[in-house]
N, C-alpha and C. Protein backbone atom coordinates (compact mmCIF):
# COMPACT_ATOMS: atom_id res chain seq x y z
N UNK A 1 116.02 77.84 106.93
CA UNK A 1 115.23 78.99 107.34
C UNK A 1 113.83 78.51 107.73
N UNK A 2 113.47 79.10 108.73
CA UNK A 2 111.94 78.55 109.07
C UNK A 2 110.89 79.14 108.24
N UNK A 3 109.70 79.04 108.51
CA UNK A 3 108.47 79.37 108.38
C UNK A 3 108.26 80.67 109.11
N UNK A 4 107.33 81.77 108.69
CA UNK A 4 107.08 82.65 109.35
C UNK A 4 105.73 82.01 109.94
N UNK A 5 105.29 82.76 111.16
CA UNK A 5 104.26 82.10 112.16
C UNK A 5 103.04 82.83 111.94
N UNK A 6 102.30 82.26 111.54
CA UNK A 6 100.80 82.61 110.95
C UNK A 6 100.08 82.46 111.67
N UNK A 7 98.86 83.46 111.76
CA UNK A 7 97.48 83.01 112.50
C UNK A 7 96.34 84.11 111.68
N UNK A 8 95.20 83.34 111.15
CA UNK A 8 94.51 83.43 110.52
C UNK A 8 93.31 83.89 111.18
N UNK A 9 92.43 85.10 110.87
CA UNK A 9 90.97 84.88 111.67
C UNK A 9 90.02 84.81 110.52
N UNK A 10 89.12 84.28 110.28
CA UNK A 10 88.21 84.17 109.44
C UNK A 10 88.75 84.07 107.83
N UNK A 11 87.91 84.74 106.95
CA UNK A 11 88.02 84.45 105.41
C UNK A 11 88.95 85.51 105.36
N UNK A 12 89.60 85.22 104.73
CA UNK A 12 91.02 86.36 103.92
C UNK A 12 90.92 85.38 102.54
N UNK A 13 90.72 85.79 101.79
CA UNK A 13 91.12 85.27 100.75
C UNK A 13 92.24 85.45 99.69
N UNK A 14 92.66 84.61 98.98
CA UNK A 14 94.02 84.49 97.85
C UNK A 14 94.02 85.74 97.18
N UNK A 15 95.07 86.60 97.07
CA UNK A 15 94.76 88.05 96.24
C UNK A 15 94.36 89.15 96.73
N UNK A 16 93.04 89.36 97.78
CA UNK A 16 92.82 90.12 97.94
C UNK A 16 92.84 90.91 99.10
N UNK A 17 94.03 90.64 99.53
CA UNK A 17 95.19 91.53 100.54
C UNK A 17 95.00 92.94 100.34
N UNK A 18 95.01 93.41 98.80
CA UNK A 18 95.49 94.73 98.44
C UNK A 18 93.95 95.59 98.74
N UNK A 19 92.92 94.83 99.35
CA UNK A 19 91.29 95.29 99.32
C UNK A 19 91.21 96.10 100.91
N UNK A 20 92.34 95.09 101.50
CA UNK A 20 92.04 95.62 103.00
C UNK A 20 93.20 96.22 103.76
N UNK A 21 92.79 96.97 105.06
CA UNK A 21 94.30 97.55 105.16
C UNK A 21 94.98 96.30 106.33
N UNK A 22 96.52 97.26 105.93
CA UNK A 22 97.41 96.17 106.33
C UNK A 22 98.61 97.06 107.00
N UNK A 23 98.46 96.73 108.49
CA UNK A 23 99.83 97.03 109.20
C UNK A 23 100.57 96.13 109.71
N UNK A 24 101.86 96.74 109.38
CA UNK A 24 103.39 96.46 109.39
C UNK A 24 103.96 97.18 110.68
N UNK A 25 104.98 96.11 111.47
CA UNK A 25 105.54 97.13 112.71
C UNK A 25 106.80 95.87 112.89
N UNK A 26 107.90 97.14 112.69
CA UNK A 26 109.52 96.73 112.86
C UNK A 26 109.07 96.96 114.53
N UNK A 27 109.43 95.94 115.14
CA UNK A 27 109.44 96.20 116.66
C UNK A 27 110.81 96.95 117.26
N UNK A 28 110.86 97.09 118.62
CA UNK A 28 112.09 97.62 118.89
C UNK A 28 111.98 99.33 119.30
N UNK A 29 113.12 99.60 119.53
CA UNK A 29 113.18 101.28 120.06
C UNK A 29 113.82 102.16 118.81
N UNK A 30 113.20 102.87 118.09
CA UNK A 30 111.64 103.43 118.36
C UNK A 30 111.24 102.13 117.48
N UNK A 31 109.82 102.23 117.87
CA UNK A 31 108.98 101.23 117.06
C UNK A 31 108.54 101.81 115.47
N UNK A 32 109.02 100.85 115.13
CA UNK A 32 108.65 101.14 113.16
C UNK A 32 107.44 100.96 112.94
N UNK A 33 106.62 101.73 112.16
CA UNK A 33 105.04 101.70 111.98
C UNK A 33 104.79 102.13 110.49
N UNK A 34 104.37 100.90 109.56
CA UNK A 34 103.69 101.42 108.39
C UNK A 34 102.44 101.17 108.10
N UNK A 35 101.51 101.83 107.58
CA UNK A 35 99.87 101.30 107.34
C UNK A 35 99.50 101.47 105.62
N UNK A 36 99.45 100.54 105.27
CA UNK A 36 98.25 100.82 103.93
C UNK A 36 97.03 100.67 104.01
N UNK A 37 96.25 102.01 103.62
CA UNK A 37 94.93 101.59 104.04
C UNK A 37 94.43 100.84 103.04
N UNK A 38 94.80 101.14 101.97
CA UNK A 38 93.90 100.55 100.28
C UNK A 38 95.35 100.45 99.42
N UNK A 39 95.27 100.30 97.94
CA UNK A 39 95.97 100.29 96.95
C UNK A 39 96.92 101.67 96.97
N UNK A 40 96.21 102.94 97.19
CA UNK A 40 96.41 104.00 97.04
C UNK A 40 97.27 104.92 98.25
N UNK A 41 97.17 104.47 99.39
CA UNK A 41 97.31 104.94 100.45
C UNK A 41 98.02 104.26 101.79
N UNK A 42 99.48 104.95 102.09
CA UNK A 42 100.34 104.43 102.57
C UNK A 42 100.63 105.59 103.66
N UNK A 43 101.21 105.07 105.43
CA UNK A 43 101.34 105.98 105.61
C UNK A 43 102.37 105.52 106.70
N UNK A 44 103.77 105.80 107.26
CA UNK A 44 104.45 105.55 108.31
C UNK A 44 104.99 106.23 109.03
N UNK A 45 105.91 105.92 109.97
CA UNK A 45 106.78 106.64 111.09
C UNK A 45 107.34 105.67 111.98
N UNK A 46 107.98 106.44 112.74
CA UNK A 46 108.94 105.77 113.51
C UNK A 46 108.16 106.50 115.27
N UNK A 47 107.70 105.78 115.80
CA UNK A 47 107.21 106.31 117.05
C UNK A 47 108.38 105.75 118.71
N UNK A 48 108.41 107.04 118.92
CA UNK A 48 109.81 106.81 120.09
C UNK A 48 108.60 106.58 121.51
N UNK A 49 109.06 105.05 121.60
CA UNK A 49 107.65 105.06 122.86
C UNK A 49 108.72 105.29 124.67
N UNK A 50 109.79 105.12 124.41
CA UNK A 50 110.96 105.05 125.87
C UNK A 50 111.15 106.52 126.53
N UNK A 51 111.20 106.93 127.22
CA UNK A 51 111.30 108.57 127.59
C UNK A 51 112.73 108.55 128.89
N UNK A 52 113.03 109.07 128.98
CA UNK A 52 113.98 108.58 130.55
C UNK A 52 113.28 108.82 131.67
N UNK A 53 113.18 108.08 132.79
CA UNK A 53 112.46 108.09 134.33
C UNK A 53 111.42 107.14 134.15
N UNK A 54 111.14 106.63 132.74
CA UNK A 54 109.79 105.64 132.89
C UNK A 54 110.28 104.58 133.37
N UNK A 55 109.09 103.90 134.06
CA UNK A 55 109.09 102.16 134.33
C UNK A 55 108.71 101.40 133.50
N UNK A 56 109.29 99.83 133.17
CA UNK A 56 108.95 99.38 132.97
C UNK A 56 107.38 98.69 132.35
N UNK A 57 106.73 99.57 133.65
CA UNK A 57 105.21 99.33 133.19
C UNK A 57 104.70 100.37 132.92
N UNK A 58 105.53 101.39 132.97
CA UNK A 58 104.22 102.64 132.10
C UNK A 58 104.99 102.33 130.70
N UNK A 59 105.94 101.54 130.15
CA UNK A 59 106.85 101.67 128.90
C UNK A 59 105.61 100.47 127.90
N UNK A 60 105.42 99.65 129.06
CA UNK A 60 104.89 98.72 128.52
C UNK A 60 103.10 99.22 128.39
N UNK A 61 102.78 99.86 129.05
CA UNK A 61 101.11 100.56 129.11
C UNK A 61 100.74 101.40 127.69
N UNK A 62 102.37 102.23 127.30
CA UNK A 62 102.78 103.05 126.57
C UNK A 62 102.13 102.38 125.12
N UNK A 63 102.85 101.66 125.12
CA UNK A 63 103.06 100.43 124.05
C UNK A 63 101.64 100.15 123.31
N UNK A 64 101.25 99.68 124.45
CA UNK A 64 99.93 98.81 124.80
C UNK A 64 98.70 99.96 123.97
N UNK A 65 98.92 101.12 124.48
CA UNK A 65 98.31 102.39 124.08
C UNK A 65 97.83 102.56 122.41
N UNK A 66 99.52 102.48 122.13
CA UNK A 66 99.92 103.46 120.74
C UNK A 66 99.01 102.09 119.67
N UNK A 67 99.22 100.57 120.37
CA UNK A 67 99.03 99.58 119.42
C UNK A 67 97.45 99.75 119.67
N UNK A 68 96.74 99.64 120.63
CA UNK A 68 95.44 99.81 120.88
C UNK A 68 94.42 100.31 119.72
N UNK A 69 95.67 101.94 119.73
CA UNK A 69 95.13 103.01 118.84
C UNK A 69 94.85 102.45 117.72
N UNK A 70 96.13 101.66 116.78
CA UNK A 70 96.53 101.33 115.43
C UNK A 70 95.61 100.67 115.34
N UNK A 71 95.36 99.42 116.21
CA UNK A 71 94.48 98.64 115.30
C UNK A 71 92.65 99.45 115.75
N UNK A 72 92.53 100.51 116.59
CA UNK A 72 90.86 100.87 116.55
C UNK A 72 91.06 100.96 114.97
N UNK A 73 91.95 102.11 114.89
CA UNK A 73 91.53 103.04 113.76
C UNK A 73 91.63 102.64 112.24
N UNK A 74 92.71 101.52 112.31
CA UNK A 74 92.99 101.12 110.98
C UNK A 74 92.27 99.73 110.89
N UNK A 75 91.80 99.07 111.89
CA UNK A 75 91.54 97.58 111.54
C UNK A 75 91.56 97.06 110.74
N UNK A 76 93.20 96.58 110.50
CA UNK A 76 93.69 95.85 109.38
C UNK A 76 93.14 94.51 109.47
N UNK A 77 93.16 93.78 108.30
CA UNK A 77 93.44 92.68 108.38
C UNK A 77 94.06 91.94 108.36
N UNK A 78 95.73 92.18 108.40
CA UNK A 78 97.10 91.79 108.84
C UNK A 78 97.54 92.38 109.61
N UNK A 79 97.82 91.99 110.57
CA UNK A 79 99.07 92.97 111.22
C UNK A 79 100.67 91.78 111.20
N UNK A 80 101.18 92.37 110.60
CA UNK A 80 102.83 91.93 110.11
C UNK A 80 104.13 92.12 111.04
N UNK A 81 104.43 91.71 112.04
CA UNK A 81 105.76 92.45 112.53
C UNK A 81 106.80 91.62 112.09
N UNK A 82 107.95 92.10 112.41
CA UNK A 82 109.16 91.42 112.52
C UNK A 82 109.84 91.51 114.05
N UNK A 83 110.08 90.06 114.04
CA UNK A 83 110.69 90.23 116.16
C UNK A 83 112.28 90.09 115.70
N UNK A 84 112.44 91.16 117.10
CA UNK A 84 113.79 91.74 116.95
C UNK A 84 114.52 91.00 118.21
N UNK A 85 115.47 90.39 118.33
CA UNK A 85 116.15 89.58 119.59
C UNK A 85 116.54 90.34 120.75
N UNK A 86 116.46 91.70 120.82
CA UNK A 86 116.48 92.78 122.00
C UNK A 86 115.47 92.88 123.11
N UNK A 87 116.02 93.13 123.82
CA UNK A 87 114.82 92.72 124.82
C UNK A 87 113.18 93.81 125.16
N UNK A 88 113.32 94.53 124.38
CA UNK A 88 112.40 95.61 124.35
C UNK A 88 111.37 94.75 122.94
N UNK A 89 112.17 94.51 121.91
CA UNK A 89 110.87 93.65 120.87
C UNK A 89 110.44 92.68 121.56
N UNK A 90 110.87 91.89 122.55
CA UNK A 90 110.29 90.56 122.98
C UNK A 90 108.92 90.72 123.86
N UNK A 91 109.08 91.96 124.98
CA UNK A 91 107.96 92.19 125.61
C UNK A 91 106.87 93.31 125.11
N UNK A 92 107.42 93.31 123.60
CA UNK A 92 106.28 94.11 122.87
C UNK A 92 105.69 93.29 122.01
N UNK A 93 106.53 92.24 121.40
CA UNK A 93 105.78 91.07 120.77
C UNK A 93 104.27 90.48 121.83
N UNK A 94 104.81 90.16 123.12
CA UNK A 94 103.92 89.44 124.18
C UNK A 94 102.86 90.30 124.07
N UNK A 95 103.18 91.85 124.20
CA UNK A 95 101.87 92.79 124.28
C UNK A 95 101.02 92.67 123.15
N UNK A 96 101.58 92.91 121.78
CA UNK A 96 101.26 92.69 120.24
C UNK A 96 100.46 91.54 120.59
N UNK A 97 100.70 90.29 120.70
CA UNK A 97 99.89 88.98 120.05
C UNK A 97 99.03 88.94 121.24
N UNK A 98 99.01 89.48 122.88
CA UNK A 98 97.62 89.37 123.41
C UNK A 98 96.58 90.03 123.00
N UNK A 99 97.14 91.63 122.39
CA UNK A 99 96.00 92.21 121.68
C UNK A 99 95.24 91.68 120.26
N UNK A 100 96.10 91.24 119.35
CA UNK A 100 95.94 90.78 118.00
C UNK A 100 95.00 89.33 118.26
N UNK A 101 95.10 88.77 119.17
CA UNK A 101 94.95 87.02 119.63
C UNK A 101 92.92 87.46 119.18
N UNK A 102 92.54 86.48 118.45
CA UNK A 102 90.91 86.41 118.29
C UNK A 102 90.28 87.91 117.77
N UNK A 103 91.55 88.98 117.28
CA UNK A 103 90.82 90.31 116.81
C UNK A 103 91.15 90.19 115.17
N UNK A 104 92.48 90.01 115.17
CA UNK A 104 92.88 89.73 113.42
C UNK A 104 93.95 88.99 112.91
N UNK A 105 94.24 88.57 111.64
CA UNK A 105 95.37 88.07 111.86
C UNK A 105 96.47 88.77 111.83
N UNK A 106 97.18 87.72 112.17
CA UNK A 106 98.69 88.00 112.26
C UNK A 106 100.04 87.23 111.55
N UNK A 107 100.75 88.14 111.56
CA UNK A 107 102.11 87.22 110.77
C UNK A 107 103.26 87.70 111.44
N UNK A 108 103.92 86.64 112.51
CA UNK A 108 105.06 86.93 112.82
C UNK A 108 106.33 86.55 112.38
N UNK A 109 106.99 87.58 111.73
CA UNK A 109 108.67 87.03 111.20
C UNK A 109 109.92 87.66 111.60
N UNK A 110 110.36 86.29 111.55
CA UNK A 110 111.86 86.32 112.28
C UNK A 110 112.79 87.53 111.95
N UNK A 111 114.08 87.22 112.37
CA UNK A 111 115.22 88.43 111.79
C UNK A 111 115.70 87.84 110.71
N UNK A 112 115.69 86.63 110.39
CA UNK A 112 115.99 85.87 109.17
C UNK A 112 114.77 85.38 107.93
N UNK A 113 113.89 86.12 108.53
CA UNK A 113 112.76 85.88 107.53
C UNK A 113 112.26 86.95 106.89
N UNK A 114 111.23 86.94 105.98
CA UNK A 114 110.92 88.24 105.22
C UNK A 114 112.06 88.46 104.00
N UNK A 115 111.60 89.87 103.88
CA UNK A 115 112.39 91.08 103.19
C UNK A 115 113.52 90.92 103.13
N UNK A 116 114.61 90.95 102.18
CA UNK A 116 116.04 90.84 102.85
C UNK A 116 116.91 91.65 102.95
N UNK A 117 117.66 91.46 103.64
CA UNK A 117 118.53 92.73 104.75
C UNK A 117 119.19 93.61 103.81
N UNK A 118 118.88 94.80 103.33
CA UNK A 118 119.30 95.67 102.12
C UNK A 118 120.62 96.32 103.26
N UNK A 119 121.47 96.66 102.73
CA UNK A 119 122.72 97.26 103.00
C UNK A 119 122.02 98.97 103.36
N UNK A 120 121.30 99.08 102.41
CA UNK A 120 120.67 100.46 102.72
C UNK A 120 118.97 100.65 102.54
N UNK A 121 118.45 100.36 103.49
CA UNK A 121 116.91 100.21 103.87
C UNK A 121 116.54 101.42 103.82
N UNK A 122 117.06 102.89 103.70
CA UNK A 122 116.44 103.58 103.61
C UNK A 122 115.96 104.28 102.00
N UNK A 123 117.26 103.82 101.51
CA UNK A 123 117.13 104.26 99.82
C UNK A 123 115.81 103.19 99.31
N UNK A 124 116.36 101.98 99.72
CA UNK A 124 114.90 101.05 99.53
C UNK A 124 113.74 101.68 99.93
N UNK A 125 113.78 101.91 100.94
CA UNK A 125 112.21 102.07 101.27
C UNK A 125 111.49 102.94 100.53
N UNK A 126 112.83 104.20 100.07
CA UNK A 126 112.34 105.58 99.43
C UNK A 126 112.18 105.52 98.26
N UNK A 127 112.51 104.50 97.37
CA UNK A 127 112.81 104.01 95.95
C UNK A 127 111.22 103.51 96.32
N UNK A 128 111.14 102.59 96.54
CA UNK A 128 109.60 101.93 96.50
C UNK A 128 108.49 102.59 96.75
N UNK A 129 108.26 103.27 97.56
CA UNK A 129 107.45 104.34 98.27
C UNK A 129 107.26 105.63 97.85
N UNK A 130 108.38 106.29 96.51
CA UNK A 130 108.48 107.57 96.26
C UNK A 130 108.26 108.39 96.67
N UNK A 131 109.20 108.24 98.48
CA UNK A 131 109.04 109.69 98.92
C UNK A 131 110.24 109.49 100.18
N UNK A 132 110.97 110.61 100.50
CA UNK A 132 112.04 109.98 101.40
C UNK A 132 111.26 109.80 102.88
N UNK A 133 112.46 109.08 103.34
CA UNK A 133 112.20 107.96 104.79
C UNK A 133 113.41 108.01 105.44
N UNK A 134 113.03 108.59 106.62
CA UNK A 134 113.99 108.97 107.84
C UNK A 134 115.00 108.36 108.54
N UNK A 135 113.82 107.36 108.89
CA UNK A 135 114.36 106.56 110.23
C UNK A 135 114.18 104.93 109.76
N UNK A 136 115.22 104.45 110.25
CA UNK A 136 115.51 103.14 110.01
C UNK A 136 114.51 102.30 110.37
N UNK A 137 113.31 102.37 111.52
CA UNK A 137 112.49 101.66 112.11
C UNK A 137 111.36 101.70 110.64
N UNK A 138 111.44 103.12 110.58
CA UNK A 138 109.86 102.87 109.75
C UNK A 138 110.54 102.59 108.16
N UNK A 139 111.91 102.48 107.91
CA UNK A 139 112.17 102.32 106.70
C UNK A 139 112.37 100.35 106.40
N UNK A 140 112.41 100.25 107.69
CA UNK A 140 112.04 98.45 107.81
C UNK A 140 110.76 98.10 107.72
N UNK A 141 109.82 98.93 108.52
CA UNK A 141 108.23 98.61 108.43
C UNK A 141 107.23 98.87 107.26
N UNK A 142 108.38 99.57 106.33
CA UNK A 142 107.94 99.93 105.20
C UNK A 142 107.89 98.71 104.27
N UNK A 143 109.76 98.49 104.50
CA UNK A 143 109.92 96.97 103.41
C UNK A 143 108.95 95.92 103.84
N UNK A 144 108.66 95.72 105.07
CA UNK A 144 107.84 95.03 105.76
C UNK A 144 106.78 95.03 104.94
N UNK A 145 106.12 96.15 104.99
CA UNK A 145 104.51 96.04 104.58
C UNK A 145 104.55 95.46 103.04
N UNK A 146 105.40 96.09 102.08
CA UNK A 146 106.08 96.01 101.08
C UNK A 146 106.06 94.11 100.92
N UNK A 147 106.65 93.84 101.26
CA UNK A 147 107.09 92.25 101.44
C UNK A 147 106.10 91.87 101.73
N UNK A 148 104.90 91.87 102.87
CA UNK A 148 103.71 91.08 102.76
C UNK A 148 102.59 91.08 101.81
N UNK A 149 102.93 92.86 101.44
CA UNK A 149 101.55 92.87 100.35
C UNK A 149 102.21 91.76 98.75
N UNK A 150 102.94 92.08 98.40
CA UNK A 150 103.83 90.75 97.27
C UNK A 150 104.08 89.77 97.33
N UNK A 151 104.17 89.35 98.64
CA UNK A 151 104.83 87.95 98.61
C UNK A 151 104.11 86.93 99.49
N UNK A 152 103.39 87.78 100.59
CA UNK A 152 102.85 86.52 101.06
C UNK A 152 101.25 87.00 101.25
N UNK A 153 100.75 87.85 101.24
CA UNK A 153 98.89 88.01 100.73
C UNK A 153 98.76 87.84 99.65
N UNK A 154 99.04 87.11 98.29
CA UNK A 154 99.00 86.39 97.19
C UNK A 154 98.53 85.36 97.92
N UNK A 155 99.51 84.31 98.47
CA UNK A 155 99.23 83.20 99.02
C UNK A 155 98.26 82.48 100.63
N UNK A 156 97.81 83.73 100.99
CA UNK A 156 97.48 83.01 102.41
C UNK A 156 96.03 82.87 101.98
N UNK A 157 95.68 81.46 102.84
CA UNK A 157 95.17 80.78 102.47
C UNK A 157 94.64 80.23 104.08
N UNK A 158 93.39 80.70 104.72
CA UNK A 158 92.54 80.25 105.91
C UNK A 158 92.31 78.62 106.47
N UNK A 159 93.74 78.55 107.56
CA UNK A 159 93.75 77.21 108.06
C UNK A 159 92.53 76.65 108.24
């Protein structure tokens, strides 16, 4: 199994992940979206960005938009996805890391990396989160966020 792909901007320090907020995004159709802003405060969805009659480039402008938004308003200091081998996560990944590139870090992981593949991601997500969860996108971006705040903002550590 590989390494998930890291990129660091400035001081983050060991531990204190849980100080700053942190978004999570299952890529793909609809796009999975979870945010913690603090310890206390969690918030997701599943956002349907495809409509029928769009192009290509308003799908991708679309995109470009909704992520724009996420990081004005939340400026995390992770943003976490997981890339999906479909061809809709690949040219949202490209959009994701030109925006993220020199603004914050990032952690990109595979389909074989992270969280692991629960048979039922939604009882998970709702078990952890104590509150039910709909849609499969944001019940991944959930485990997502879930999985970085435990397992790997303990450890990151500024190349």
């Amino acid at each position: 199994m590989s390494r998930p792909t890291v990129r660091l901007r400035g001081p983050l320090l060991p531990g204190r992940l849980g100080a700053h907020p942190l978004l999570a995004l299952a890529l793909g159709e609809p796009l999975g979206i979870a945010l913690r802003w603090d310890a206390a405060r969690v918030g997701s969805g599943a956002e349907r960005l495809v409509t029928s009659g769009q192009s290509p480039g308003e799908r991708a402008l679309r995109f470009r938009r909704v992520f724009r938004d996420l990081l004005d308003l939340s400026e995390p200091a992770l943003v976490v996805f997981r890339r999906a081998p479909e061809a809709v996560a690949q040219w949202q990944e490209a959009l994701l890391l030109a925006e993220v590139e020199g603004r914050t870090s990032w952690l990109g992981v595979g389909v074989d990396e992270g969280p692991p593949h629960l048979l039922d991601p939604l009882a998970a997500a709702s078990a952890r989160f104590g509150r039910p969860v709909g849609d499969r996108r944001q019940a991944d971006a959930l485990l997502l966020l879930a999985w970085a705040d435990d397992e790997v903002g303990p450890t990151l550590v500024p190349a």
